[in-house]
PDB file of N, CA and C in Angstrom:
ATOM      1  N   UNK A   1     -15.035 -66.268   4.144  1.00  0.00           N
ATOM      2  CA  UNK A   1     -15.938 -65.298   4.747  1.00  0.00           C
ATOM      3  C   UNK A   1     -15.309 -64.758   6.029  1.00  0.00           C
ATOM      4  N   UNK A   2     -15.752 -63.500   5.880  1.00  0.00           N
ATOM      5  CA  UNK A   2     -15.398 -62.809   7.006  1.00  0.00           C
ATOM      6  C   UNK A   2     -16.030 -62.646   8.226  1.00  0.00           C
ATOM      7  N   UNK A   3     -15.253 -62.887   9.478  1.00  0.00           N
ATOM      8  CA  UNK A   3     -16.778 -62.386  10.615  1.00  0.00           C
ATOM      9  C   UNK A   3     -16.138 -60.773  11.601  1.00  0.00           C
ATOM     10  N   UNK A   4     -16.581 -60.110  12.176  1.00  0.00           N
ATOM     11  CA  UNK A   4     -16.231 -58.928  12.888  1.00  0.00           C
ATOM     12  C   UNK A   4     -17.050 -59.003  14.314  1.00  0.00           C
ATOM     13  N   UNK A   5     -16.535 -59.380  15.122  1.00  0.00           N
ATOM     14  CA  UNK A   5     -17.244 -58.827  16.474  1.00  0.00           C
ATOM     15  C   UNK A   5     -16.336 -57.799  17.440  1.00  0.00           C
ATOM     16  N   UNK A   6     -17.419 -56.678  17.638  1.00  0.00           N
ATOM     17  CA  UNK A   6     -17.301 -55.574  18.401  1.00  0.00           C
ATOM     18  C   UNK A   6     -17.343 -55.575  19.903  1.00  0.00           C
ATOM     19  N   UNK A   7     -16.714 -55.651  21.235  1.00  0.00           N
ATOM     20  CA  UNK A   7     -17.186 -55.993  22.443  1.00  0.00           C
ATOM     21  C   UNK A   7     -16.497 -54.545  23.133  1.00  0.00           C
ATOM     22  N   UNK A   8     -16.877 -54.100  24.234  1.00  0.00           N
ATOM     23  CA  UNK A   8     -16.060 -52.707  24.782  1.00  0.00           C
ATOM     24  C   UNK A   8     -17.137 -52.017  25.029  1.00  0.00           C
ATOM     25  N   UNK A   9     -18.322 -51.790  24.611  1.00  0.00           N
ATOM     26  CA  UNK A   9     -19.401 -51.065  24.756  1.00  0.00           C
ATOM     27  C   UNK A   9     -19.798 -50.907  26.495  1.00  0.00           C
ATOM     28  N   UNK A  10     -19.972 -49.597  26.828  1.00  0.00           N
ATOM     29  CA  UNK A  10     -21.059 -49.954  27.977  1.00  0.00           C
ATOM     30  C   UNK A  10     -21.391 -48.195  28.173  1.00  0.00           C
ATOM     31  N   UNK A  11     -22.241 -47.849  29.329  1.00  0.00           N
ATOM     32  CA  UNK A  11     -22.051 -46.834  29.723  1.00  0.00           C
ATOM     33  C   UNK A  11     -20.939 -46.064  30.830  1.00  0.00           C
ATOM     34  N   UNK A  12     -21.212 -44.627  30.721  1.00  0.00           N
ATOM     35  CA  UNK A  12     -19.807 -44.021  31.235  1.00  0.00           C
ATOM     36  C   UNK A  12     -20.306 -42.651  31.719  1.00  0.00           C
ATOM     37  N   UNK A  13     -19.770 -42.102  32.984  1.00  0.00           N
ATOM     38  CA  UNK A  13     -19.939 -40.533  32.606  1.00  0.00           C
ATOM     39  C   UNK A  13     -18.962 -39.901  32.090  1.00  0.00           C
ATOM     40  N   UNK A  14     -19.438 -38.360  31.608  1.00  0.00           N
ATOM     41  CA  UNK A  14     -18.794 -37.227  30.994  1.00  0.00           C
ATOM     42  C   UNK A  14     -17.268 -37.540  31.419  1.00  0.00           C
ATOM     43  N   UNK A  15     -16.055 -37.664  30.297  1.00  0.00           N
ATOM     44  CA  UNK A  15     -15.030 -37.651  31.005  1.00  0.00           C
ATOM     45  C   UNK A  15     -14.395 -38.723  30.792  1.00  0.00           C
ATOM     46  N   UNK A  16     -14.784 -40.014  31.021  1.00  0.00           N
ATOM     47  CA  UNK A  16     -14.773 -41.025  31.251  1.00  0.00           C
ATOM     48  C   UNK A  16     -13.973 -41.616  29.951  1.00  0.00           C
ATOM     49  N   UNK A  17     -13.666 -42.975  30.070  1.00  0.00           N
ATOM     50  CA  UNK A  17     -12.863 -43.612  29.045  1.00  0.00           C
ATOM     51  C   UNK A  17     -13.519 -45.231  28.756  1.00  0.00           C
ATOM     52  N   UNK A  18     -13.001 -45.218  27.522  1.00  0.00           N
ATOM     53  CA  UNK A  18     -13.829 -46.942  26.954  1.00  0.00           C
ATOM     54  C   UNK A  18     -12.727 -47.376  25.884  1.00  0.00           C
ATOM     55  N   UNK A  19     -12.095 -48.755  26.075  1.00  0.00           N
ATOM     56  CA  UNK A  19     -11.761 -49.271  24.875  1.00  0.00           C
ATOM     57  C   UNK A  19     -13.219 -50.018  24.325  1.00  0.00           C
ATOM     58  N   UNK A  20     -12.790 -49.827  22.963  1.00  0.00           N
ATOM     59  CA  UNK A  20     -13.477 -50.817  22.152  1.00  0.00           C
ATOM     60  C   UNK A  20     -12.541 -52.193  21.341  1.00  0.00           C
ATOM     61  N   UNK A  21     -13.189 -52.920  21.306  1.00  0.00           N
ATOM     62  CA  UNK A  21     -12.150 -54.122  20.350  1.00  0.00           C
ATOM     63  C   UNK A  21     -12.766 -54.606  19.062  1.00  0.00           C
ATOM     64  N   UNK A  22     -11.877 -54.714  18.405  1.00  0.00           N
ATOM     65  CA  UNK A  22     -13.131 -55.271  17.026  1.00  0.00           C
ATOM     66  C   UNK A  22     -12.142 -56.512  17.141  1.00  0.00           C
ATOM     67  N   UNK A  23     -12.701 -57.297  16.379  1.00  0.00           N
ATOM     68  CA  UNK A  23     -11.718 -58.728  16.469  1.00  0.00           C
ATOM     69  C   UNK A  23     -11.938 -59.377  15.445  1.00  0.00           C
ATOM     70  N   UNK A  24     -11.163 -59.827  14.253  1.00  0.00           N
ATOM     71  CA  UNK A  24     -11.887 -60.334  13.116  1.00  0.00           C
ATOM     72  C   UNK A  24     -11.393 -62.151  12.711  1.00  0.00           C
ATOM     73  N   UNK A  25     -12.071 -62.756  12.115  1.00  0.00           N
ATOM     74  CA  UNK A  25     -11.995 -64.445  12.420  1.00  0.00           C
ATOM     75  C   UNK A  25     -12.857 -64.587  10.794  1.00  0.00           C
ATOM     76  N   UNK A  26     -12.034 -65.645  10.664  1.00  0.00           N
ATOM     77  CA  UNK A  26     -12.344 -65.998   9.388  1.00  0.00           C
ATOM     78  C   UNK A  26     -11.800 -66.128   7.960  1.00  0.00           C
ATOM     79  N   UNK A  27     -11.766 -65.932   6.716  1.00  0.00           N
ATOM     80  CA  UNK A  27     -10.742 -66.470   5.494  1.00  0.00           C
ATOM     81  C   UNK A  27     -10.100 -64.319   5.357  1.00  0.00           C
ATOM     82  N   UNK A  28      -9.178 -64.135   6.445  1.00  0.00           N
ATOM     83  CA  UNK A  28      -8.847 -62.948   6.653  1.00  0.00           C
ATOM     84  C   UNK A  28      -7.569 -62.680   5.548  1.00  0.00           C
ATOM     85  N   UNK A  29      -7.939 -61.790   4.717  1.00  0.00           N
ATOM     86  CA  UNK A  29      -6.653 -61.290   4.068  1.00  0.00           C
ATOM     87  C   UNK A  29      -5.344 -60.988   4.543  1.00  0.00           C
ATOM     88  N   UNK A  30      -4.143 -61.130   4.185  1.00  0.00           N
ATOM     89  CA  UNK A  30      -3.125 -60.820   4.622  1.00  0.00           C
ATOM     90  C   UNK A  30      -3.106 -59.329   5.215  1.00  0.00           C
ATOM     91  N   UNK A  31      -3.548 -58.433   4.326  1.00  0.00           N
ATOM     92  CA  UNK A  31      -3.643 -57.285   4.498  1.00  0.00           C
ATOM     93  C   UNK A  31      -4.874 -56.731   4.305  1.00  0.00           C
ATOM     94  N   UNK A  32      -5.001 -56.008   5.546  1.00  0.00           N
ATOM     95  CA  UNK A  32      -6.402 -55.477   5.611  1.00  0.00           C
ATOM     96  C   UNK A  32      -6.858 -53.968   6.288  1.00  0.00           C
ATOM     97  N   UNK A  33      -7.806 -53.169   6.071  1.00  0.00           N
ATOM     98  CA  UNK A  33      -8.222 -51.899   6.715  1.00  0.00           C
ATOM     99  C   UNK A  33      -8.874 -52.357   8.141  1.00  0.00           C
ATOM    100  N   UNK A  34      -8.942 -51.512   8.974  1.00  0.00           N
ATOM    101  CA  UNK A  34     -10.522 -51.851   9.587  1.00  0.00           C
ATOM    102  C   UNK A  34     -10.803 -50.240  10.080  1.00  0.00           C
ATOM    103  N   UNK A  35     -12.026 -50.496   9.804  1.00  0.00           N
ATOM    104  CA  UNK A  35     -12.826 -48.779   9.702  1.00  0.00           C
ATOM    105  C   UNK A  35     -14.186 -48.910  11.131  1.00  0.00           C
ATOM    106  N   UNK A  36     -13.802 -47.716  11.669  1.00  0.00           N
ATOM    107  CA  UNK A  36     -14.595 -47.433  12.847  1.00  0.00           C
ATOM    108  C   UNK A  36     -15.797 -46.339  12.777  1.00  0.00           C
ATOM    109  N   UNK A  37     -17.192 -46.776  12.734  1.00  0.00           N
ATOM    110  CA  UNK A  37     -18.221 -45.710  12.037  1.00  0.00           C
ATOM    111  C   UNK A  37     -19.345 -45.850  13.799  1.00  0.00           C
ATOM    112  N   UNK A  38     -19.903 -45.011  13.865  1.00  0.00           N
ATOM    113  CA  UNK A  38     -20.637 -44.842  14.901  1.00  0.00           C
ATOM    114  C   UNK A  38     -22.484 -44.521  14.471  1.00  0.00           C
ATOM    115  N   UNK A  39     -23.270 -44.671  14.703  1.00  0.00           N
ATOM    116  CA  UNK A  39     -24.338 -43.801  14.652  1.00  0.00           C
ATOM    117  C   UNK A  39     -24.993 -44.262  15.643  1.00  0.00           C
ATOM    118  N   UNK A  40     -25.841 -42.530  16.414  1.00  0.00           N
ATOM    119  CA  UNK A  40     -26.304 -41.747  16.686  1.00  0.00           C
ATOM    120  C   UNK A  40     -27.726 -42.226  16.602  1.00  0.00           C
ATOM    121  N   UNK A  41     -28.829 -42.506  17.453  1.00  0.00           N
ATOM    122  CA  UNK A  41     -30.231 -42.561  17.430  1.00  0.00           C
ATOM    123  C   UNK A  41     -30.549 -41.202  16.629  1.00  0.00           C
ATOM    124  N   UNK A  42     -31.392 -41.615  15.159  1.00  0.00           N
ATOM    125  CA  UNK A  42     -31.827 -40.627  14.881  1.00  0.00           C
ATOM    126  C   UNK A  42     -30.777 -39.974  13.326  1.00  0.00           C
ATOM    127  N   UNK A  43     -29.705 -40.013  13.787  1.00  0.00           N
ATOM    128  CA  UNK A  43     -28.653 -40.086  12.347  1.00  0.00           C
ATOM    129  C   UNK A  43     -28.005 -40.932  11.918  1.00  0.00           C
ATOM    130  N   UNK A  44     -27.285 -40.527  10.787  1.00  0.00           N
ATOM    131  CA  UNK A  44     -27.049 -41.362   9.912  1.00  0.00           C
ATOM    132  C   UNK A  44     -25.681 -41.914  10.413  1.00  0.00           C
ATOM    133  N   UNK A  45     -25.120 -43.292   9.846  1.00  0.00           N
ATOM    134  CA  UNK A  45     -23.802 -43.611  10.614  1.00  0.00           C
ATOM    135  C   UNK A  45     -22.962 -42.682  10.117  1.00  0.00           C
ATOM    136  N   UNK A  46     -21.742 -42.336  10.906  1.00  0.00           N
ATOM    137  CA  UNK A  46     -20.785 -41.537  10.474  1.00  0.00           C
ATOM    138  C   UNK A  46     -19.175 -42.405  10.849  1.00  0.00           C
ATOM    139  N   UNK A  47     -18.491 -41.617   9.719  1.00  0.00           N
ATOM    140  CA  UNK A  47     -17.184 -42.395  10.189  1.00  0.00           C
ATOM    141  C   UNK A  47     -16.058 -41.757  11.081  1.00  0.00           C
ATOM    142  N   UNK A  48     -15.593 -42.530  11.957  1.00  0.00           N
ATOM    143  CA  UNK A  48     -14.784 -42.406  12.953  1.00  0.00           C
ATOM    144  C   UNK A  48     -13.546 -41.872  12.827  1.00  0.00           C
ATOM    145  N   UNK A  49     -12.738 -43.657  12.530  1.00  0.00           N
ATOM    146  CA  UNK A  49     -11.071 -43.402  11.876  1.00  0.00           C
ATOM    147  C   UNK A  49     -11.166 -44.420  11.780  1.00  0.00           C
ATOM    148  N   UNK A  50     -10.123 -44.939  10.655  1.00  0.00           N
ATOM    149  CA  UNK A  50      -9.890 -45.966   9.976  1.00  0.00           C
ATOM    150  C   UNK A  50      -8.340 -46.074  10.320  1.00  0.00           C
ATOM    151  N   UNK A  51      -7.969 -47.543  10.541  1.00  0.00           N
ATOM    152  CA  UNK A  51      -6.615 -48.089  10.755  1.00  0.00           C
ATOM    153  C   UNK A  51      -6.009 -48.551   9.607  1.00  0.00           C
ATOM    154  N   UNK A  52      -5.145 -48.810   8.822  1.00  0.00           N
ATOM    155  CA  UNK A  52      -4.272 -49.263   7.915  1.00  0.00           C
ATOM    156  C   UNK A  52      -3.624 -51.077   8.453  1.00  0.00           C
ATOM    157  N   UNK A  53      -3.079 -51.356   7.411  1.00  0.00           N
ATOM    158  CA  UNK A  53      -2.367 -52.576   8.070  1.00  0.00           C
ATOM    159  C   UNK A  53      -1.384 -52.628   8.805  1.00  0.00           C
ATOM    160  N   UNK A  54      -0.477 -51.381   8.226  1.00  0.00           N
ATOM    161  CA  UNK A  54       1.069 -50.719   8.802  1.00  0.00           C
ATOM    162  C   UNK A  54       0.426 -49.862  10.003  1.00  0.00           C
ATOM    163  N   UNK A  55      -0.511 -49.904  10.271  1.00  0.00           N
ATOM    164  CA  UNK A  55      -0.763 -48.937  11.288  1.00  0.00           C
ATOM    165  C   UNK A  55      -1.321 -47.409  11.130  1.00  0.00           C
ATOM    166  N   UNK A  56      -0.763 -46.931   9.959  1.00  0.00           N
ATOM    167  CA  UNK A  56      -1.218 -45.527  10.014  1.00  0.00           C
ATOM    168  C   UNK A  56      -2.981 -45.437  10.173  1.00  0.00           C
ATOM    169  N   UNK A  57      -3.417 -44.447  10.631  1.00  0.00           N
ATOM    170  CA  UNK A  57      -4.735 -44.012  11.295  1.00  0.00           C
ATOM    171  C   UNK A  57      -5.139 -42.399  10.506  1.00  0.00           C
ATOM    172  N   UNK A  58      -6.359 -42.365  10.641  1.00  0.00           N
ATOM    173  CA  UNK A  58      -7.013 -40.968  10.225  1.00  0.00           C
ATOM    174  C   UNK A  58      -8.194 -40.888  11.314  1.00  0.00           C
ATOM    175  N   UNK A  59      -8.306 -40.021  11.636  1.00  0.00           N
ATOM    176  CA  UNK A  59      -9.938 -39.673  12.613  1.00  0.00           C
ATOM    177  C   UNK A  59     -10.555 -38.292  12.256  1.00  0.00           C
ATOM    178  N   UNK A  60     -12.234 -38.683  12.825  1.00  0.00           N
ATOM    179  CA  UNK A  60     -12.757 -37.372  12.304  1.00  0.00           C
ATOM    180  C   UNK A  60     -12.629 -36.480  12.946  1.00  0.00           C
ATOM    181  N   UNK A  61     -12.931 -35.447  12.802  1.00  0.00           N
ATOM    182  CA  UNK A  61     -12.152 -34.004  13.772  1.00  0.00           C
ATOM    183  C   UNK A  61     -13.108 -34.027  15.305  1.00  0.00           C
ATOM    184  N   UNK A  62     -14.142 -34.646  15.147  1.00  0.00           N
ATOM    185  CA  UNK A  62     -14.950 -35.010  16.156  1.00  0.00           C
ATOM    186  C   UNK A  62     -14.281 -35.588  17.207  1.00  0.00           C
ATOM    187  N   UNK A  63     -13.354 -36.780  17.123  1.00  0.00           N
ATOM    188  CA  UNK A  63     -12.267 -36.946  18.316  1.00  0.00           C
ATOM    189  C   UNK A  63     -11.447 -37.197  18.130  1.00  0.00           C
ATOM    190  N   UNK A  64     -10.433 -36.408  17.297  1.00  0.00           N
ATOM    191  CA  UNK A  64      -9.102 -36.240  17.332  1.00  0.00           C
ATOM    192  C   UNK A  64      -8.823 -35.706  18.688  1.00  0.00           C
ATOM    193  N   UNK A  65      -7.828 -36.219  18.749  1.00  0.00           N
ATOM    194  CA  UNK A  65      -7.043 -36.058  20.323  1.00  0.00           C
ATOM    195  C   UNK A  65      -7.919 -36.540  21.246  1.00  0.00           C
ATOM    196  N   UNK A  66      -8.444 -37.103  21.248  1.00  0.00           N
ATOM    197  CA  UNK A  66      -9.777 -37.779  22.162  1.00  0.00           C
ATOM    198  C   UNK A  66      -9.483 -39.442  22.289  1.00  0.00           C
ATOM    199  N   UNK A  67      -9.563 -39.727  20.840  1.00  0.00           N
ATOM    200  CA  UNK A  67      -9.388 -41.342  20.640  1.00  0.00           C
ATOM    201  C   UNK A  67      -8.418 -41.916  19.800  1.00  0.00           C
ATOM    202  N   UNK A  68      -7.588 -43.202  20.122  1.00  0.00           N
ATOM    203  CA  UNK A  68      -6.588 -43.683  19.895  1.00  0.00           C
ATOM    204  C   UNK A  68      -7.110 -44.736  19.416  1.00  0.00           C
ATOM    205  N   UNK A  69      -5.986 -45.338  18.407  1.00  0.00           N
ATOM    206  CA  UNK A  69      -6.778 -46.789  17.640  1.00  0.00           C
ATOM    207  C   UNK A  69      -5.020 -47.243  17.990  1.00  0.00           C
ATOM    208  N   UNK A  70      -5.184 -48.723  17.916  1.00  0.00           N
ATOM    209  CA  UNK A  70      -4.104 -49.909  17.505  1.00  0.00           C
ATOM    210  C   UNK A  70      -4.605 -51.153  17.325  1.00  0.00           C
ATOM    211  N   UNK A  71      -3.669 -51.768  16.826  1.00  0.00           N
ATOM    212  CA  UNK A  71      -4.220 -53.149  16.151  1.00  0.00           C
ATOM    213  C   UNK A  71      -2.956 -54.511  16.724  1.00  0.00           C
ATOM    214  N   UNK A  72      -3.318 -55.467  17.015  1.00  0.00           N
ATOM    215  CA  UNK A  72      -2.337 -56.551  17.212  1.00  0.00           C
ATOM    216  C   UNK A  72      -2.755 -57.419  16.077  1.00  0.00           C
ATOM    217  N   UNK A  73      -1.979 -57.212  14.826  1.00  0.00           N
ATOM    218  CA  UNK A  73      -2.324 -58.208  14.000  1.00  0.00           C
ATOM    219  C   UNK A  73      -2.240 -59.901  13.897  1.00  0.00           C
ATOM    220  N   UNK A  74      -1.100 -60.164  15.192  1.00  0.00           N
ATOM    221  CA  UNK A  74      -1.258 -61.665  15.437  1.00  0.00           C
ATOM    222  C   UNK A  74      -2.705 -62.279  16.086  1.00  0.00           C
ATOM    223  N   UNK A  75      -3.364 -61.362  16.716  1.00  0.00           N
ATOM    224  CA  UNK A  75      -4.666 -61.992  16.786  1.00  0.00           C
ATOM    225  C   UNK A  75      -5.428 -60.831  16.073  1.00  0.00           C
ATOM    226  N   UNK A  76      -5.502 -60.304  15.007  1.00  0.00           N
ATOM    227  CA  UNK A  76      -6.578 -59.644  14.302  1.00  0.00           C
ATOM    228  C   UNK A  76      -7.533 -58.711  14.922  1.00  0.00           C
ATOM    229  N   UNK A  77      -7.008 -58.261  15.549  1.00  0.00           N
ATOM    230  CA  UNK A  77      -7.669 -57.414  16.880  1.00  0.00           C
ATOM    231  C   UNK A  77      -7.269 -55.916  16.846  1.00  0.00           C
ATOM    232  N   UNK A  78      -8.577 -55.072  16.378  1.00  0.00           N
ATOM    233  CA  UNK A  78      -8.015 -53.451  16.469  1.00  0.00           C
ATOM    234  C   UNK A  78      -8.822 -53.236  17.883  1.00  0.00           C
ATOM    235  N   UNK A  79      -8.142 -52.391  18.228  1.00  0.00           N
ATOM    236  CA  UNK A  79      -8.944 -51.348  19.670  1.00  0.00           C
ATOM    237  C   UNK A  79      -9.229 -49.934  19.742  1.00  0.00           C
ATOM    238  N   UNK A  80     -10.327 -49.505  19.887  1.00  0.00           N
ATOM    239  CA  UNK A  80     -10.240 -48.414  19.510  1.00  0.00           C
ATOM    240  C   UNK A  80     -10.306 -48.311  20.980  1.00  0.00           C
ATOM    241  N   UNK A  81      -9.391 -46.748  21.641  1.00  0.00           N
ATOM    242  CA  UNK A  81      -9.207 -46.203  23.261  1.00  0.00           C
ATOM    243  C   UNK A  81     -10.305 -44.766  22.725  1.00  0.00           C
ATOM    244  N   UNK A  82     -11.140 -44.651  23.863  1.00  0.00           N
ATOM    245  CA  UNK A  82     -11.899 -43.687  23.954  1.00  0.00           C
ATOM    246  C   UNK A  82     -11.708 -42.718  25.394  1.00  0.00           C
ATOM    247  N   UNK A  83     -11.232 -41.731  24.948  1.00  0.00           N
ATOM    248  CA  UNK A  83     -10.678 -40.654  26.279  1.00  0.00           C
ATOM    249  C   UNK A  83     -12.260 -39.901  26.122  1.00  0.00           C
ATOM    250  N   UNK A  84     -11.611 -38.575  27.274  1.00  0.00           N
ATOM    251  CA  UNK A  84     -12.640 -37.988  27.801  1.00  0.00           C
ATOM    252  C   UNK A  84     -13.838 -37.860  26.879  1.00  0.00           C
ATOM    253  N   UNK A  85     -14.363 -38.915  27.067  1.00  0.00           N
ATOM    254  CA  UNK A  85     -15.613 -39.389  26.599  1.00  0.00           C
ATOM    255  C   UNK A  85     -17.053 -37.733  26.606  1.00  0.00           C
ATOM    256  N   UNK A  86     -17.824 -37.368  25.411  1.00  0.00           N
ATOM    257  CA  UNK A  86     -18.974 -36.553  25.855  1.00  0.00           C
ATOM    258  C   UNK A  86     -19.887 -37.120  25.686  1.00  0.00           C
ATOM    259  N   UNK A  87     -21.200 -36.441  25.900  1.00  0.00           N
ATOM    260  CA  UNK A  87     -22.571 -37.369  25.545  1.00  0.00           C
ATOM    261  C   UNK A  87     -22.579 -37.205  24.329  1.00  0.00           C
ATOM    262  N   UNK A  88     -22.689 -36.144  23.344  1.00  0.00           N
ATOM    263  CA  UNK A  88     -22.456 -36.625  22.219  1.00  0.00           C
ATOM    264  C   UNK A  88     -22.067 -37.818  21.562  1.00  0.00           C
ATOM    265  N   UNK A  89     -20.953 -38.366  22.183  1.00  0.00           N
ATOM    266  CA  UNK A  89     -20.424 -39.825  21.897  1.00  0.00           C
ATOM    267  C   UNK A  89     -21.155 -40.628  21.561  1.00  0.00           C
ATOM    268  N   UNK A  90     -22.023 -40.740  22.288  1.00  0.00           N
ATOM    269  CA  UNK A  90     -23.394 -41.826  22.393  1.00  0.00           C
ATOM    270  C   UNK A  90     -23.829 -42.691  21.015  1.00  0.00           C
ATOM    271  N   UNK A  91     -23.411 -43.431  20.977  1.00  0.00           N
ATOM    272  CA  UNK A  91     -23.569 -43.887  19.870  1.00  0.00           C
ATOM    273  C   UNK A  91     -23.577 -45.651  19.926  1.00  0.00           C
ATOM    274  N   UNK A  92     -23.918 -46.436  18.510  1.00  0.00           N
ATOM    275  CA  UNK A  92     -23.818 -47.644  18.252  1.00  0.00           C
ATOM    276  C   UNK A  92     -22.167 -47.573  17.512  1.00  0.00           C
ATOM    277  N   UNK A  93     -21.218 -48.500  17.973  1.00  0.00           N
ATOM    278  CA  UNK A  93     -20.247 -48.240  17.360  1.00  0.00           C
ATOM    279  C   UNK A  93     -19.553 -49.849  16.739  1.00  0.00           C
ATOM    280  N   UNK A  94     -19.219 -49.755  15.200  1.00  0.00           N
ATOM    281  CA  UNK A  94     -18.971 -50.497  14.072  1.00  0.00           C
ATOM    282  C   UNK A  94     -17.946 -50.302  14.114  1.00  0.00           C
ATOM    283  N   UNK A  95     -17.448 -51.774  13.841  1.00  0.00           N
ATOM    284  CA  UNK A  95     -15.987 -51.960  13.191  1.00  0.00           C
ATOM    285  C   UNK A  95     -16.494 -52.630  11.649  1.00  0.00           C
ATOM    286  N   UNK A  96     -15.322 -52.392  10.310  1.00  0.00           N
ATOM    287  CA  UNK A  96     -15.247 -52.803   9.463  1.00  0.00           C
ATOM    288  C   UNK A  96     -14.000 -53.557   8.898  1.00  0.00           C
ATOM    289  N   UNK A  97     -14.642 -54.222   8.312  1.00  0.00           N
ATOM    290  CA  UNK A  97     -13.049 -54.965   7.620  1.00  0.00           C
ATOM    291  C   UNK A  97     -13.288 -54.469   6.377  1.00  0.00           C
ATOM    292  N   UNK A  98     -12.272 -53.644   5.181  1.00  0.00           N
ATOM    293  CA  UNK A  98     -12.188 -53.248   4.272  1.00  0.00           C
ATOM    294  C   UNK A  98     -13.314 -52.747   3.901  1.00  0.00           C
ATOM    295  N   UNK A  99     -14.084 -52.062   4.984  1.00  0.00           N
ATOM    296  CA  UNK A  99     -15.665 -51.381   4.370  1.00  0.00           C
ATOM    297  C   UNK A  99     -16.341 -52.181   3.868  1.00  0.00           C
ATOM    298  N   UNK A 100     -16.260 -53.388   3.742  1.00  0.00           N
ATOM    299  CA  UNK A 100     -17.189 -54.195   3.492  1.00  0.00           C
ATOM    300  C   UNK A 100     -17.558 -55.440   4.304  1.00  0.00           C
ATOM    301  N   UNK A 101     -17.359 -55.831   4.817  1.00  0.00           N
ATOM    302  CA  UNK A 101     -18.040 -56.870   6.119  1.00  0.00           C
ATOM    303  C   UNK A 101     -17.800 -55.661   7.618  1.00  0.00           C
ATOM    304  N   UNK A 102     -19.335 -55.753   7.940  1.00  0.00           N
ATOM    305  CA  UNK A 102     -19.530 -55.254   9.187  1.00  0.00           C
ATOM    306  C   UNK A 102     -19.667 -55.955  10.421  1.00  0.00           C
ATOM    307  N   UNK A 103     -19.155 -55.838  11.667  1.00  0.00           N
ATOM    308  CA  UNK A 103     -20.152 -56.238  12.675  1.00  0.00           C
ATOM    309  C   UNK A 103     -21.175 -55.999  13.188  1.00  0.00           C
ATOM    310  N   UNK A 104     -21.666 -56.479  14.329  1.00  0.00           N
ATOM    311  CA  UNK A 104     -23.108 -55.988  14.735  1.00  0.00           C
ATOM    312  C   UNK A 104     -22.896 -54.884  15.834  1.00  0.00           C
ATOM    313  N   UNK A 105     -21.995 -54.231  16.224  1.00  0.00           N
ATOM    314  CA  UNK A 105     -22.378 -53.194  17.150  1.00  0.00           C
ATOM    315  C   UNK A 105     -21.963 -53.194  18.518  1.00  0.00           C
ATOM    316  N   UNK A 106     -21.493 -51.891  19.241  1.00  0.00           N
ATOM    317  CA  UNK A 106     -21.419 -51.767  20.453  1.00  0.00           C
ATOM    318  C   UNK A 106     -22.008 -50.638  21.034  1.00  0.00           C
ATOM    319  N   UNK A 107     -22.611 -50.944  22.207  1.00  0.00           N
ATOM    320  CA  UNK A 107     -23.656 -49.610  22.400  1.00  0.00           C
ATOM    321  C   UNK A 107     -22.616 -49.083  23.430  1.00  0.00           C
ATOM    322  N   UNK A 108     -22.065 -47.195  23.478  1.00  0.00           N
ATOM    323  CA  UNK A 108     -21.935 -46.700  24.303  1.00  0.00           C
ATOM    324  C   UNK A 108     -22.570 -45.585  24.355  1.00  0.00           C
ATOM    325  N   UNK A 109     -22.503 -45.251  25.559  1.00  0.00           N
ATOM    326  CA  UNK A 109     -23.515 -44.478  26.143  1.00  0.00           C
ATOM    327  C   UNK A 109     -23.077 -43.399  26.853  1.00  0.00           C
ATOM    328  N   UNK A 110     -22.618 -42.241  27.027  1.00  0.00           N
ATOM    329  CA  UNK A 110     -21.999 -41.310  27.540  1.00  0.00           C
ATOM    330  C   UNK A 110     -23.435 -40.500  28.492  1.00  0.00           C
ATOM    331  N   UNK A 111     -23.120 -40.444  29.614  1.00  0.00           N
ATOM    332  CA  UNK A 111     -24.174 -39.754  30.259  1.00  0.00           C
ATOM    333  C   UNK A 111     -23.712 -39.836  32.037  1.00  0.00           C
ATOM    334  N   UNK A 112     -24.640 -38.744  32.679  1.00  0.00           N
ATOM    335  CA  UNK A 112     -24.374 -38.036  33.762  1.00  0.00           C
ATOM    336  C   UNK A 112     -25.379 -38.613  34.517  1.00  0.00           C
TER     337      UNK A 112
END
């Protein structure tokens, strides 16, 4: 079994920057995804960008050039870097391991 905890969350103003960390523990595959989904009070979760094992990355056009992902696979640890942060941002934000085991969440909060 898999576990995922999310820590990095907090509030920020306009502008502003946040890592996030997902960190995963447990009967972990050699090789694995981990997928970054957010939602929004009120909508539905949406997806972020997803990391590869080799590293390669995809993001949604929402913050491309905004946010950076990497992973240290000796401790199982992706980070997602959050640049000039908007309120839009605002969100609960998920890490996944292969889209299927979730964690519970990091609240950030973008505001003035």
């Amino acid at each position: 079994q898999v576990q995922l905890v999310e820590s990095g969350g907090s509030s920020v103003q306009p502008g502003g920057s946040l890592r996030l960390s997902c960190a995963a523990s447990g009967s972990i595959s050699s090789i694995y995804n981990i997928y970054w989904y957010r939602q929004a009070p009120g909508k539905q979760r949406e997806w972020v960008e997803h990391i590869t094992w080799g590293g390669g990355a995809a993001f949604a056009e929402s913050v491309k050039g905004r946010f950076t992902v990497s992973r240290d696979n000796a401790k199982n640890t992706v980070y997602l870097q959050m640049n000039s942060l908007k309120p839009e941002d605002t969100a609960v934000y998920y890490c996944s391991y292969n889209g299927v085991v979730w964690g519970q969440g990091t609240q950030v909060t973008v505001s003035s």
